[in-house]
PDB file of N, CA and C in Angstrom:
ATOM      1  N   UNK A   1     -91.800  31.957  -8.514  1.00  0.00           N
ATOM      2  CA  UNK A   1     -91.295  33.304  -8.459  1.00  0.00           C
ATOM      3  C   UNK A   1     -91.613  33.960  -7.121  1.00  0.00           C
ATOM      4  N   UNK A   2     -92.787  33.596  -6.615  1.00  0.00           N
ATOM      5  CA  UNK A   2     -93.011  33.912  -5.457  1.00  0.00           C
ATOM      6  C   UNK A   2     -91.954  33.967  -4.099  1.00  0.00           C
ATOM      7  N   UNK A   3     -91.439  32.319  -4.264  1.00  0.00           N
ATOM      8  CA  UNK A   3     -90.939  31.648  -3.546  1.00  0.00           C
ATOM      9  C   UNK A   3     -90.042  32.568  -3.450  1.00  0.00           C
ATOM     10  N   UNK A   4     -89.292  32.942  -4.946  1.00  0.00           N
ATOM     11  CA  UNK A   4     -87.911  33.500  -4.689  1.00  0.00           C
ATOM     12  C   UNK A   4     -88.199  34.490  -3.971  1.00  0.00           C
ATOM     13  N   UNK A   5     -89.000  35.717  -4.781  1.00  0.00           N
ATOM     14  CA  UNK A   5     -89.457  37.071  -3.741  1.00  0.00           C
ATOM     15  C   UNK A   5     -89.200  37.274  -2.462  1.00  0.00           C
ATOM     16  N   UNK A   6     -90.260  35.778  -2.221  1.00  0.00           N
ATOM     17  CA  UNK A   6     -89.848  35.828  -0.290  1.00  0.00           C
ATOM     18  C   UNK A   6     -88.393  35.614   0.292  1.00  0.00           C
ATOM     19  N   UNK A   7     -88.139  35.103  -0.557  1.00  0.00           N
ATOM     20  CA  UNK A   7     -86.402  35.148   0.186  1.00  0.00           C
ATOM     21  C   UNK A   7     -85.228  36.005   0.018  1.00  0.00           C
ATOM     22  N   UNK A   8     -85.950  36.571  -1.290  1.00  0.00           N
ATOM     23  CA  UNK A   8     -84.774  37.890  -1.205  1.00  0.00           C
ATOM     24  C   UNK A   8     -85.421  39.270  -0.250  1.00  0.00           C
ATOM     25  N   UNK A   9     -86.420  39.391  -0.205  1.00  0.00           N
ATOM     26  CA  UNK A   9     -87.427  39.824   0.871  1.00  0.00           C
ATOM     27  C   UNK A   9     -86.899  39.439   2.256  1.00  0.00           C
ATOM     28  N   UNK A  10     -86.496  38.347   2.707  1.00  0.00           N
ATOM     29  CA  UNK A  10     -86.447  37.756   3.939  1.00  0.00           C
ATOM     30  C   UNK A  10     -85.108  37.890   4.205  1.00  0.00           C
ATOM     31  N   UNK A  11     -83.896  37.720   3.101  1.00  0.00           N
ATOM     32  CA  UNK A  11     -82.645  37.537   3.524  1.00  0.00           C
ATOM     33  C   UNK A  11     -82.485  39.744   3.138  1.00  0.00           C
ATOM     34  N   UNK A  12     -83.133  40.320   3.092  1.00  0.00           N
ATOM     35  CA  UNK A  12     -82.955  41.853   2.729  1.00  0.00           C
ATOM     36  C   UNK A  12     -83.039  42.265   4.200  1.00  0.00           C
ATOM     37  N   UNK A  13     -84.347  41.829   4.660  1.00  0.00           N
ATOM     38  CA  UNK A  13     -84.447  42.126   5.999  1.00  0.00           C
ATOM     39  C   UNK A  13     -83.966  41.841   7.366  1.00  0.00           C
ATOM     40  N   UNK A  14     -83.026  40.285   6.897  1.00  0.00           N
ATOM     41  CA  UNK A  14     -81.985  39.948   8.102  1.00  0.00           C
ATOM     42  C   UNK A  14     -81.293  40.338   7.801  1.00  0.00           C
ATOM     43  N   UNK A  15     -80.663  41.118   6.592  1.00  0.00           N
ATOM     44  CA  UNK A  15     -79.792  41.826   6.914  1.00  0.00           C
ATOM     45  C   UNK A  15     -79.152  43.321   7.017  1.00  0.00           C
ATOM     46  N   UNK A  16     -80.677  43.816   7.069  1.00  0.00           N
ATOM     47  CA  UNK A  16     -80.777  45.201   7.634  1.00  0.00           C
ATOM     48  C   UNK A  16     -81.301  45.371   9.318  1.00  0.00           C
ATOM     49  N   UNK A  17     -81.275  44.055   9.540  1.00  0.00           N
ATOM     50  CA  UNK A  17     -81.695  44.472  10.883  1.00  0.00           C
ATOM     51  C   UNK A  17     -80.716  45.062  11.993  1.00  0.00           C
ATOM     52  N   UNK A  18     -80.800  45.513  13.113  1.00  0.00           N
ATOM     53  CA  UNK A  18     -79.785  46.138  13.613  1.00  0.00           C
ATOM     54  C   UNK A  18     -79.184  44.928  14.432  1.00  0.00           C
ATOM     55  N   UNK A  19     -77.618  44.857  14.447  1.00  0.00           N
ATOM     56  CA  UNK A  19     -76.841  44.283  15.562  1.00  0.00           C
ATOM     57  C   UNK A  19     -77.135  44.970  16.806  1.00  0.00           C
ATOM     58  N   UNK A  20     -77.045  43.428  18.098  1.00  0.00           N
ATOM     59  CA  UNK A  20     -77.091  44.068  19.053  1.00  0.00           C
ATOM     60  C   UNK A  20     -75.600  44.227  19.335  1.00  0.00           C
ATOM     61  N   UNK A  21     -74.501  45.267  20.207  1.00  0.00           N
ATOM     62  CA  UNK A  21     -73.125  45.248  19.851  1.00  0.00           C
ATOM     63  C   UNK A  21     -72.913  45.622  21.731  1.00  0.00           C
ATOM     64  N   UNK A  22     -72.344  45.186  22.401  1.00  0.00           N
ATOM     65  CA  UNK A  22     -71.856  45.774  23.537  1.00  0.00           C
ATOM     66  C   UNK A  22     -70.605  46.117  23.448  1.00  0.00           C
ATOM     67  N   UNK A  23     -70.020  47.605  24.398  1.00  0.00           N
ATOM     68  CA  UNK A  23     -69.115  47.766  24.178  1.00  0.00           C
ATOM     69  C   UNK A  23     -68.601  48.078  25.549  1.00  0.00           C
ATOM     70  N   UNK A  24     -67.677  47.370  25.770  1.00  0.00           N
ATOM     71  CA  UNK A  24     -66.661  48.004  27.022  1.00  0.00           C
ATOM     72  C   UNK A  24     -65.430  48.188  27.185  1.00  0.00           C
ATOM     73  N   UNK A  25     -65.238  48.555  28.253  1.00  0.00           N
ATOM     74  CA  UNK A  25     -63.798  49.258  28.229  1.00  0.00           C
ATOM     75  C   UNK A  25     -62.431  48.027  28.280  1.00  0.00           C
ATOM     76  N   UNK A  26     -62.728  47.222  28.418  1.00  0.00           N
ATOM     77  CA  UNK A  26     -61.692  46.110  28.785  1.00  0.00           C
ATOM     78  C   UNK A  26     -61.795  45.392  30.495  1.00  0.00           C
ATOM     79  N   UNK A  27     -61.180  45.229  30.115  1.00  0.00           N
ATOM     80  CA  UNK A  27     -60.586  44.204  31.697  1.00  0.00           C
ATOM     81  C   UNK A  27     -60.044  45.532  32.909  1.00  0.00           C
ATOM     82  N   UNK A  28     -60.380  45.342  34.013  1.00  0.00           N
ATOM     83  CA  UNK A  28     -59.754  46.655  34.918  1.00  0.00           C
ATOM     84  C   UNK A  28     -58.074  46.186  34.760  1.00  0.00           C
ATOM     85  N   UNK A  29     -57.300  46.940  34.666  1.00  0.00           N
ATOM     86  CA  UNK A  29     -56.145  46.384  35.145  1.00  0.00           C
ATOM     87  C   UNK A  29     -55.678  45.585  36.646  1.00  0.00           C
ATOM     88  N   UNK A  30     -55.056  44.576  37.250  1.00  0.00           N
ATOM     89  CA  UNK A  30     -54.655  44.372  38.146  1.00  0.00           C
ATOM     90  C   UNK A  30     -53.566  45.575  39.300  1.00  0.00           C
ATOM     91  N   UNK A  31     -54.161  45.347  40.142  1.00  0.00           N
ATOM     92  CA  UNK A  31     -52.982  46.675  40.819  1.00  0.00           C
ATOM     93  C   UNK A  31     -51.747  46.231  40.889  1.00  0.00           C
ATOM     94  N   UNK A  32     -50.393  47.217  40.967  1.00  0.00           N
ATOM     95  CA  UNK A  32     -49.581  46.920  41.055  1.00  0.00           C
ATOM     96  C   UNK A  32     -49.107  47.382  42.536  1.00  0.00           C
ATOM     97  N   UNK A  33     -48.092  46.401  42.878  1.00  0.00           N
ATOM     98  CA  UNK A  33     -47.504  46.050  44.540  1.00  0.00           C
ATOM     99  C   UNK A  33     -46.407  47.221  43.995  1.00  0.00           C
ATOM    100  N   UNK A  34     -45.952  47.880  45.685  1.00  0.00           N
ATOM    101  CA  UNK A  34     -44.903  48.839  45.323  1.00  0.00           C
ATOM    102  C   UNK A  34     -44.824  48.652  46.813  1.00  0.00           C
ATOM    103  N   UNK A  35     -43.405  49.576  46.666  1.00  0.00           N
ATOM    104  CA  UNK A  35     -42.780  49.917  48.315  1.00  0.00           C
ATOM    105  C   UNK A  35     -42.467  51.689  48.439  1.00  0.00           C
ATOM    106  N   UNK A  36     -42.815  52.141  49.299  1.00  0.00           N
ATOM    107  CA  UNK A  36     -42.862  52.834  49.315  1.00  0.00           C
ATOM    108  C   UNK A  36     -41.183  53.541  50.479  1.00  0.00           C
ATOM    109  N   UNK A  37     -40.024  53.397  49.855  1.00  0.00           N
ATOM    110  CA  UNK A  37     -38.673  52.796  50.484  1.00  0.00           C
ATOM    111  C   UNK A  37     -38.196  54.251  51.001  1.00  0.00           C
ATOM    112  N   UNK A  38     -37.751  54.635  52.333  1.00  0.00           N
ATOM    113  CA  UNK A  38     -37.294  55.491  53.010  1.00  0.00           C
ATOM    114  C   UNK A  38     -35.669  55.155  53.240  1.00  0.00           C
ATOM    115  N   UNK A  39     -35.259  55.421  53.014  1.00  0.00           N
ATOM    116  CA  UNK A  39     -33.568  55.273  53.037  1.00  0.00           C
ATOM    117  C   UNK A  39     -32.818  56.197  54.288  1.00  0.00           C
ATOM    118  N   UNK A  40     -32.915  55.891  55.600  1.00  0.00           N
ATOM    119  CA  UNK A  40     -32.252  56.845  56.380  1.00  0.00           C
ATOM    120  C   UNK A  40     -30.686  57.100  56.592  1.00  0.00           C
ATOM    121  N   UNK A  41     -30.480  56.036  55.893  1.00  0.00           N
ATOM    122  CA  UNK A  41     -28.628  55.426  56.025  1.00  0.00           C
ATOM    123  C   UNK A  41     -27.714  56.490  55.312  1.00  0.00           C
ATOM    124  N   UNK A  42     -26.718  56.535  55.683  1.00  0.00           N
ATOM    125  CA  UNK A  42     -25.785  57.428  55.005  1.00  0.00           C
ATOM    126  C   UNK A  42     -25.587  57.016  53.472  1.00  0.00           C
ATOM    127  N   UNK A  43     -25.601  55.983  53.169  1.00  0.00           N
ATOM    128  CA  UNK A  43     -25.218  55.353  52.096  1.00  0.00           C
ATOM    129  C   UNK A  43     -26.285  54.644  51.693  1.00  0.00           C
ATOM    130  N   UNK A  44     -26.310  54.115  50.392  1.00  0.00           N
ATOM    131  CA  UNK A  44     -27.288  53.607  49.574  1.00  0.00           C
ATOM    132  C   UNK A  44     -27.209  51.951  49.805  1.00  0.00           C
ATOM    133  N   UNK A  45     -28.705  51.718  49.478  1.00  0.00           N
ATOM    134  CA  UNK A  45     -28.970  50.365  49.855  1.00  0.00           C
ATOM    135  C   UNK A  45     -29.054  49.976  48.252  1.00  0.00           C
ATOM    136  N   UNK A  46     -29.278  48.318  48.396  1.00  0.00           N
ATOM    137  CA  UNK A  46     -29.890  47.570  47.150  1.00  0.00           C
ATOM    138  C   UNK A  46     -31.243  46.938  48.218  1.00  0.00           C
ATOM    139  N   UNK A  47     -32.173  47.028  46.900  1.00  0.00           N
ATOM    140  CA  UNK A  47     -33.714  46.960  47.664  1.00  0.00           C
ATOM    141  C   UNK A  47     -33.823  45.639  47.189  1.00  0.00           C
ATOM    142  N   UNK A  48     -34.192  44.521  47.734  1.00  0.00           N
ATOM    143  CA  UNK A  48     -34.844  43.446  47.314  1.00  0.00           C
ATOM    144  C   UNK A  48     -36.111  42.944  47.599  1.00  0.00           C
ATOM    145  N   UNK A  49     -36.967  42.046  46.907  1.00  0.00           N
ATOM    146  CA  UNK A  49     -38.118  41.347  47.309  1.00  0.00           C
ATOM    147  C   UNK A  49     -37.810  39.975  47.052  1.00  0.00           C
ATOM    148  N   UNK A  50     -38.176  39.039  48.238  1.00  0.00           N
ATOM    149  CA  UNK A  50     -37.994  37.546  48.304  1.00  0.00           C
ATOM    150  C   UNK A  50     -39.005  36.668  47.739  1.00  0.00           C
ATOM    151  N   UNK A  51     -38.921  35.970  46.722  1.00  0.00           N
ATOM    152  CA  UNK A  51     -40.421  35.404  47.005  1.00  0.00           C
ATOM    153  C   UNK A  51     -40.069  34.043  46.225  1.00  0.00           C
ATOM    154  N   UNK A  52     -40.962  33.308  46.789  1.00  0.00           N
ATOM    155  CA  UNK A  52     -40.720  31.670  46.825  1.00  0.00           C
ATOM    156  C   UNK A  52     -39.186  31.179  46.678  1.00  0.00           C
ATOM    157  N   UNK A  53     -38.443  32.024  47.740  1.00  0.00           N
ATOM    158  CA  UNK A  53     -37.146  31.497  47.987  1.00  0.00           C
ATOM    159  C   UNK A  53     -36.172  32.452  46.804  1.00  0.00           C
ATOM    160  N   UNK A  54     -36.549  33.195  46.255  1.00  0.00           N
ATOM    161  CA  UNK A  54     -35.229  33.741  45.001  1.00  0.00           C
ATOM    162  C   UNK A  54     -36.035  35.668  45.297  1.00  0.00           C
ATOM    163  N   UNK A  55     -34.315  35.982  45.441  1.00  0.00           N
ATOM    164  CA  UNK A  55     -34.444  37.343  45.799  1.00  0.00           C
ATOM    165  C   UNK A  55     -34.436  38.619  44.194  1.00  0.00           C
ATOM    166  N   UNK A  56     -35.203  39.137  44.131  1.00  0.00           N
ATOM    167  CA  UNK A  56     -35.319  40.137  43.330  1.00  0.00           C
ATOM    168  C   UNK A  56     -35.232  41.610  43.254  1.00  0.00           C
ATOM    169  N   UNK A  57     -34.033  42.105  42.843  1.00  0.00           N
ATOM    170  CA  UNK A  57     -33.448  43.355  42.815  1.00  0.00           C
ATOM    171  C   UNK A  57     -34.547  44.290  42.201  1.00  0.00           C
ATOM    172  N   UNK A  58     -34.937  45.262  42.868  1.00  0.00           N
ATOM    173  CA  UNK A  58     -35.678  46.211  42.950  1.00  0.00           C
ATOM    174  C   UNK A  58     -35.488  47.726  42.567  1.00  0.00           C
ATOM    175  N   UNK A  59     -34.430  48.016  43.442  1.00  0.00           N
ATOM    176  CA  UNK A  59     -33.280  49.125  42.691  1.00  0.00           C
ATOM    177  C   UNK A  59     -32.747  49.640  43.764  1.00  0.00           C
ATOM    178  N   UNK A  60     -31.462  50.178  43.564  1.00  0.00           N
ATOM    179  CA  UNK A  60     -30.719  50.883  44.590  1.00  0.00           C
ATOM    180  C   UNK A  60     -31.000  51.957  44.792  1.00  0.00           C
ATOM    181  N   UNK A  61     -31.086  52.479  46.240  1.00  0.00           N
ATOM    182  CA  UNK A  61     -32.232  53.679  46.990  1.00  0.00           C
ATOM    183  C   UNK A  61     -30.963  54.469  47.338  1.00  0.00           C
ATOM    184  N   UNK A  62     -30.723  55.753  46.898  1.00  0.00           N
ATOM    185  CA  UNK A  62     -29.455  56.577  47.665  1.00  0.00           C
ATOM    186  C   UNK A  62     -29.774  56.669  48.733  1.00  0.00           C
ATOM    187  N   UNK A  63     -28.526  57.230  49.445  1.00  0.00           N
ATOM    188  CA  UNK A  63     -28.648  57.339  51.076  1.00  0.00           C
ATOM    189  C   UNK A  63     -29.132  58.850  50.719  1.00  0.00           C
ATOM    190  N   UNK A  64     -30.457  58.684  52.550  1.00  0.00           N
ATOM    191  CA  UNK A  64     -30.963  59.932  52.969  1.00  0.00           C
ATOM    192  C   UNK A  64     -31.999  60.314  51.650  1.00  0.00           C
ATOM    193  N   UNK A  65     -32.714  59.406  50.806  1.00  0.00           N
ATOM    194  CA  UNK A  65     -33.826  59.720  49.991  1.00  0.00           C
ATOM    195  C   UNK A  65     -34.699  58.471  49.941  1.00  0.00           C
ATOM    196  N   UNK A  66     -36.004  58.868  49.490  1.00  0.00           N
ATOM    197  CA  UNK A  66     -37.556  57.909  49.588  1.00  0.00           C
ATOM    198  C   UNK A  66     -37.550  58.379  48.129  1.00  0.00           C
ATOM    199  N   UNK A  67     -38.249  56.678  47.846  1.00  0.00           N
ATOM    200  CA  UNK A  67     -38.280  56.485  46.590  1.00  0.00           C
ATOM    201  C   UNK A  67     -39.529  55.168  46.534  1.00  0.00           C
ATOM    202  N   UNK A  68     -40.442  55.043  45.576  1.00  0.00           N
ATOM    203  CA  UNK A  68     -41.302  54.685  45.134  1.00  0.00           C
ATOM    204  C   UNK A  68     -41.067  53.327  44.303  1.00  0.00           C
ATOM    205  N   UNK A  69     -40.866  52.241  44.641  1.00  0.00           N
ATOM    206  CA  UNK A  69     -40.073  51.166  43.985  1.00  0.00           C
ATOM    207  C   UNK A  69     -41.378  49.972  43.605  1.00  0.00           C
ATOM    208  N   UNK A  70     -41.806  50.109  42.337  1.00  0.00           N
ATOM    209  CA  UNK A  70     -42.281  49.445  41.627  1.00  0.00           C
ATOM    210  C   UNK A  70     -41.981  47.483  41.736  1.00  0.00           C
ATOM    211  N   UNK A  71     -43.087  46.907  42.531  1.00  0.00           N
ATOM    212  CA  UNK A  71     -42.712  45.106  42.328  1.00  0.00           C
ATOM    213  C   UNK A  71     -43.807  44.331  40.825  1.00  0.00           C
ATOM    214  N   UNK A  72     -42.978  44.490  40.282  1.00  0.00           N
ATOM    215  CA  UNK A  72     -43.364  43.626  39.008  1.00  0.00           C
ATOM    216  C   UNK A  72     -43.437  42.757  39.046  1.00  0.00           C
ATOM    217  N   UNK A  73     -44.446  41.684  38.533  1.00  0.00           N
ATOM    218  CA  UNK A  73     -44.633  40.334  38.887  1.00  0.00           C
ATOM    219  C   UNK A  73     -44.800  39.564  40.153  1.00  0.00           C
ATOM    220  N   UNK A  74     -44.979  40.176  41.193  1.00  0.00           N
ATOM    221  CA  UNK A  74     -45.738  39.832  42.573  1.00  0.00           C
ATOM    222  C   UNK A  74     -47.442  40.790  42.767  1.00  0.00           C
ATOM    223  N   UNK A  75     -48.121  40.013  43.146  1.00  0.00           N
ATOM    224  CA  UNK A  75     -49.234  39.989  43.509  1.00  0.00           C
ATOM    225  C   UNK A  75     -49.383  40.885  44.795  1.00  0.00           C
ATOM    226  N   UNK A  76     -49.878  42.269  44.274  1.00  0.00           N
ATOM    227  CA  UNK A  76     -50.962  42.422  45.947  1.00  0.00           C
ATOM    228  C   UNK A  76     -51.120  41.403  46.712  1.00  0.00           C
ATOM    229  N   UNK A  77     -50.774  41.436  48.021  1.00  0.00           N
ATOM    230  CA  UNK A  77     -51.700  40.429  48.743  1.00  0.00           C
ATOM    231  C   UNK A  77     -50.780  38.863  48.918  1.00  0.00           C
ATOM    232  N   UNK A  78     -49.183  39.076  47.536  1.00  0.00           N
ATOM    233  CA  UNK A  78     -48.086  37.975  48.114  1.00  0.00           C
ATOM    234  C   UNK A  78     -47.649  38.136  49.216  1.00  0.00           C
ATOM    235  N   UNK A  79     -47.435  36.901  50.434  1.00  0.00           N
ATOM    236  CA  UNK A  79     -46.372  36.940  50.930  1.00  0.00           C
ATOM    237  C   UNK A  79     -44.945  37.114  51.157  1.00  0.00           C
ATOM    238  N   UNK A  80     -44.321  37.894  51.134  1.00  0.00           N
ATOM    239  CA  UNK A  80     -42.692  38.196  51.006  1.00  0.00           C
ATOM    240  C   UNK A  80     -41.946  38.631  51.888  1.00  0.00           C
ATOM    241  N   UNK A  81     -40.547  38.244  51.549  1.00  0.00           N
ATOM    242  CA  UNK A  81     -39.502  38.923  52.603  1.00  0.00           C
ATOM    243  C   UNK A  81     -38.587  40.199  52.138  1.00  0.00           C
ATOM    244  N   UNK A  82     -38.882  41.092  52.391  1.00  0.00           N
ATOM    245  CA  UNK A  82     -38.059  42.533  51.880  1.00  0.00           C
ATOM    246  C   UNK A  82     -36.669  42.295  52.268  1.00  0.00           C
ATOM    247  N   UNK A  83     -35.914  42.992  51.836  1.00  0.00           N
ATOM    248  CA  UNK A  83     -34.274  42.593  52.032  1.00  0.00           C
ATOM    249  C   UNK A  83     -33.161  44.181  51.688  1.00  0.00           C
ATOM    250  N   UNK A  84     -32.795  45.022  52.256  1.00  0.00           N
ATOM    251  CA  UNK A  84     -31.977  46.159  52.326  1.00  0.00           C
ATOM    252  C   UNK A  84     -30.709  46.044  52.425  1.00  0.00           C
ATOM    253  N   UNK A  85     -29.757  45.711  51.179  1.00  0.00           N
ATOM    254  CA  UNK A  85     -28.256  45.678  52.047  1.00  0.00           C
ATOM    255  C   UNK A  85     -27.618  46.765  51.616  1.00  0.00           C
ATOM    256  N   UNK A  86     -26.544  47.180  52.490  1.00  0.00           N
ATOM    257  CA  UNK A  86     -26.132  48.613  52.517  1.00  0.00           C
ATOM    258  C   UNK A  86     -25.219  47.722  51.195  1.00  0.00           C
ATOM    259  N   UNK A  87     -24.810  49.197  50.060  1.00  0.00           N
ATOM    260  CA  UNK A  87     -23.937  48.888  48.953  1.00  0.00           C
ATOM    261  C   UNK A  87     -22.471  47.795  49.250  1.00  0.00           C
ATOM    262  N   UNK A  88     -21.893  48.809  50.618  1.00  0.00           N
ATOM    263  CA  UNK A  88     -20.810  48.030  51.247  1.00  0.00           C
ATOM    264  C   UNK A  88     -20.831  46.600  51.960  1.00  0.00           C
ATOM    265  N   UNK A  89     -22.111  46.162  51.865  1.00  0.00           N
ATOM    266  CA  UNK A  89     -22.346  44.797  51.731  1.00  0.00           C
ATOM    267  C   UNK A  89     -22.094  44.490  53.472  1.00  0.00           C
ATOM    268  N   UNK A  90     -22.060  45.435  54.421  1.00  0.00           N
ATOM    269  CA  UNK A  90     -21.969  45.327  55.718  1.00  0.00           C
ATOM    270  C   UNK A  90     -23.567  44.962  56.690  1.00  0.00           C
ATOM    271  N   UNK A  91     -24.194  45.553  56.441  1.00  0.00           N
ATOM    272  CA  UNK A  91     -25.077  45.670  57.050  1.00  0.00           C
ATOM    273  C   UNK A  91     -26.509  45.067  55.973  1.00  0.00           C
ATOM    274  N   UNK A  92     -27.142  44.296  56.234  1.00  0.00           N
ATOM    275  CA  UNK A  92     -28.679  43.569  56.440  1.00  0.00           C
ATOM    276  C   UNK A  92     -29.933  44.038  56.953  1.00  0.00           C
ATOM    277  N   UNK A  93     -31.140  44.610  56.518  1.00  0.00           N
ATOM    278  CA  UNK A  93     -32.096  44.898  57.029  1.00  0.00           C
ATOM    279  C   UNK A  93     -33.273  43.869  56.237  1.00  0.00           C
ATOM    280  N   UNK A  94     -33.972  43.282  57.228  1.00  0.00           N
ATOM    281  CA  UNK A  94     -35.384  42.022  56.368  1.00  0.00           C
ATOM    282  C   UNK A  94     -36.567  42.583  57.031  1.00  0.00           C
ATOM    283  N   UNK A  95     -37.513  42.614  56.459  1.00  0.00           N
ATOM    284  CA  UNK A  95     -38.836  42.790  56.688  1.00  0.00           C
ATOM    285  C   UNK A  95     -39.316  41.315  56.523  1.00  0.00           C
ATOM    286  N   UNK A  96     -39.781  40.131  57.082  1.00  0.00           N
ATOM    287  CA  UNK A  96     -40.416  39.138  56.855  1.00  0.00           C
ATOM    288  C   UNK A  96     -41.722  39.106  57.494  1.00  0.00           C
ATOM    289  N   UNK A  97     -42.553  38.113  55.833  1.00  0.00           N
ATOM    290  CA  UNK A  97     -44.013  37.543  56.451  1.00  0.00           C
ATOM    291  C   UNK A  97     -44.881  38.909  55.996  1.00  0.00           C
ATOM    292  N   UNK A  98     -44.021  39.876  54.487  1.00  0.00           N
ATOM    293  CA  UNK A  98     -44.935  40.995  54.732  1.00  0.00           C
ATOM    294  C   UNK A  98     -45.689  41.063  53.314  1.00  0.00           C
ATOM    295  N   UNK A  99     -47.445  41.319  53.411  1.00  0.00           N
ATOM    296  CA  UNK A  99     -48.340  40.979  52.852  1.00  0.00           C
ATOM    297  C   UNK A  99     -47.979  42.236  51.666  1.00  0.00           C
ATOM    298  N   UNK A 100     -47.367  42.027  50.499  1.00  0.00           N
ATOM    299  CA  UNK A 100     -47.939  43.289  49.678  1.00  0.00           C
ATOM    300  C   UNK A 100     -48.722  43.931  49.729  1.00  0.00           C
ATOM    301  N   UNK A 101     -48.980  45.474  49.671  1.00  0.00           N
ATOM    302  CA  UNK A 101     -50.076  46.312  49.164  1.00  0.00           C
ATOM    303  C   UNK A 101     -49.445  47.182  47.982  1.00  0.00           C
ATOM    304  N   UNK A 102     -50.777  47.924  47.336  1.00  0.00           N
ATOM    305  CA  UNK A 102     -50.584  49.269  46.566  1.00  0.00           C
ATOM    306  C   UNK A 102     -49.075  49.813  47.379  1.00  0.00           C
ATOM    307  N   UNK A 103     -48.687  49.979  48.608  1.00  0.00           N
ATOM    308  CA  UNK A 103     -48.008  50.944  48.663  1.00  0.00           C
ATOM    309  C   UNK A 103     -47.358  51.028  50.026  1.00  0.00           C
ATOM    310  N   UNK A 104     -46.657  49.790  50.373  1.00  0.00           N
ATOM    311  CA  UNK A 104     -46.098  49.356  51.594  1.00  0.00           C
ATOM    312  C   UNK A 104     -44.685  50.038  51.889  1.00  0.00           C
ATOM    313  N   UNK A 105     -45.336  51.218  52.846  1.00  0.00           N
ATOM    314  CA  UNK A 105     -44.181  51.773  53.691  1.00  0.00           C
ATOM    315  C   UNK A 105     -43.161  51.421  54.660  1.00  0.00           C
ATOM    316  N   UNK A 106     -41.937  51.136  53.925  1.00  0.00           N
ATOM    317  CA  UNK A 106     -40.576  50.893  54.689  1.00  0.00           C
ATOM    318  C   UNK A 106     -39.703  51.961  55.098  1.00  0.00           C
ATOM    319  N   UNK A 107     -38.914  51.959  55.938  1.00  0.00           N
ATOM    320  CA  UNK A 107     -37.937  52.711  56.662  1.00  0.00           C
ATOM    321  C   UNK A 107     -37.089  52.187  57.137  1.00  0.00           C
ATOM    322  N   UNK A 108     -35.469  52.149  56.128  1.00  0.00           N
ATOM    323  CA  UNK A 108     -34.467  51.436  57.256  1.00  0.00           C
ATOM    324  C   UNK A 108     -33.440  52.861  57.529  1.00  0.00           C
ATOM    325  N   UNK A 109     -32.717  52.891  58.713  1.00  0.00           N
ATOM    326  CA  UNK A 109     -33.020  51.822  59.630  1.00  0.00           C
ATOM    327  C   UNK A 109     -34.326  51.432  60.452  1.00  0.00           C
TER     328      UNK A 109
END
């Protein structure tokens, strides 16, 4: 009877003892790459980002406005080639060899 005592005794007290519990906030988020796109042209561009050879539409910037263009799925810190073509499909502007940041300021022309 003893025996038992001690173990309901023993298993009472492991399991009133306190958890140790850490708590944090999560994972920081990763930053996100953006352009920070100045449009001086009369007319509106389509914004692209190049990367490992396949170009990705970004969004079309009206003419004569700056706009804040979000790159999803490229890395701070990728290598890429930016790409501006006027709507009328005349004119070409490339930024190459350019390192993402938070907030990489362009200006075409």
């Amino acid at each position: 009877m003893k025996k038992f005592l001690f173990a309901v005794a023993l298993i009472t007290a492991t399991a009133c003892a306190g958890r140790q519990v850490e708590v944090t906030t999560g994972a920081e988020p990763a930053a996100e790459a953006g352009i920070h796109m100045t449009n001086n042209l009369s007319q509106a561009v389509n914004v692209y980002v190049t990367t490992g050879g396949t170009d990705m539409l970004l969004k079309q910037v009206a003419a004569n406005s700056t706009e804040h263009l979000s790159v999803r799925g490229v890395g701070v810190g990728t290598n890429v080639t930016l790409k501006a073509i006027t709507v009328d499909g005349t004119r070409t502007y490339t930024r190459k060899d350019i390192a993402l940041s938070t907030m990489y300021e362009w200006r075409v022309p």
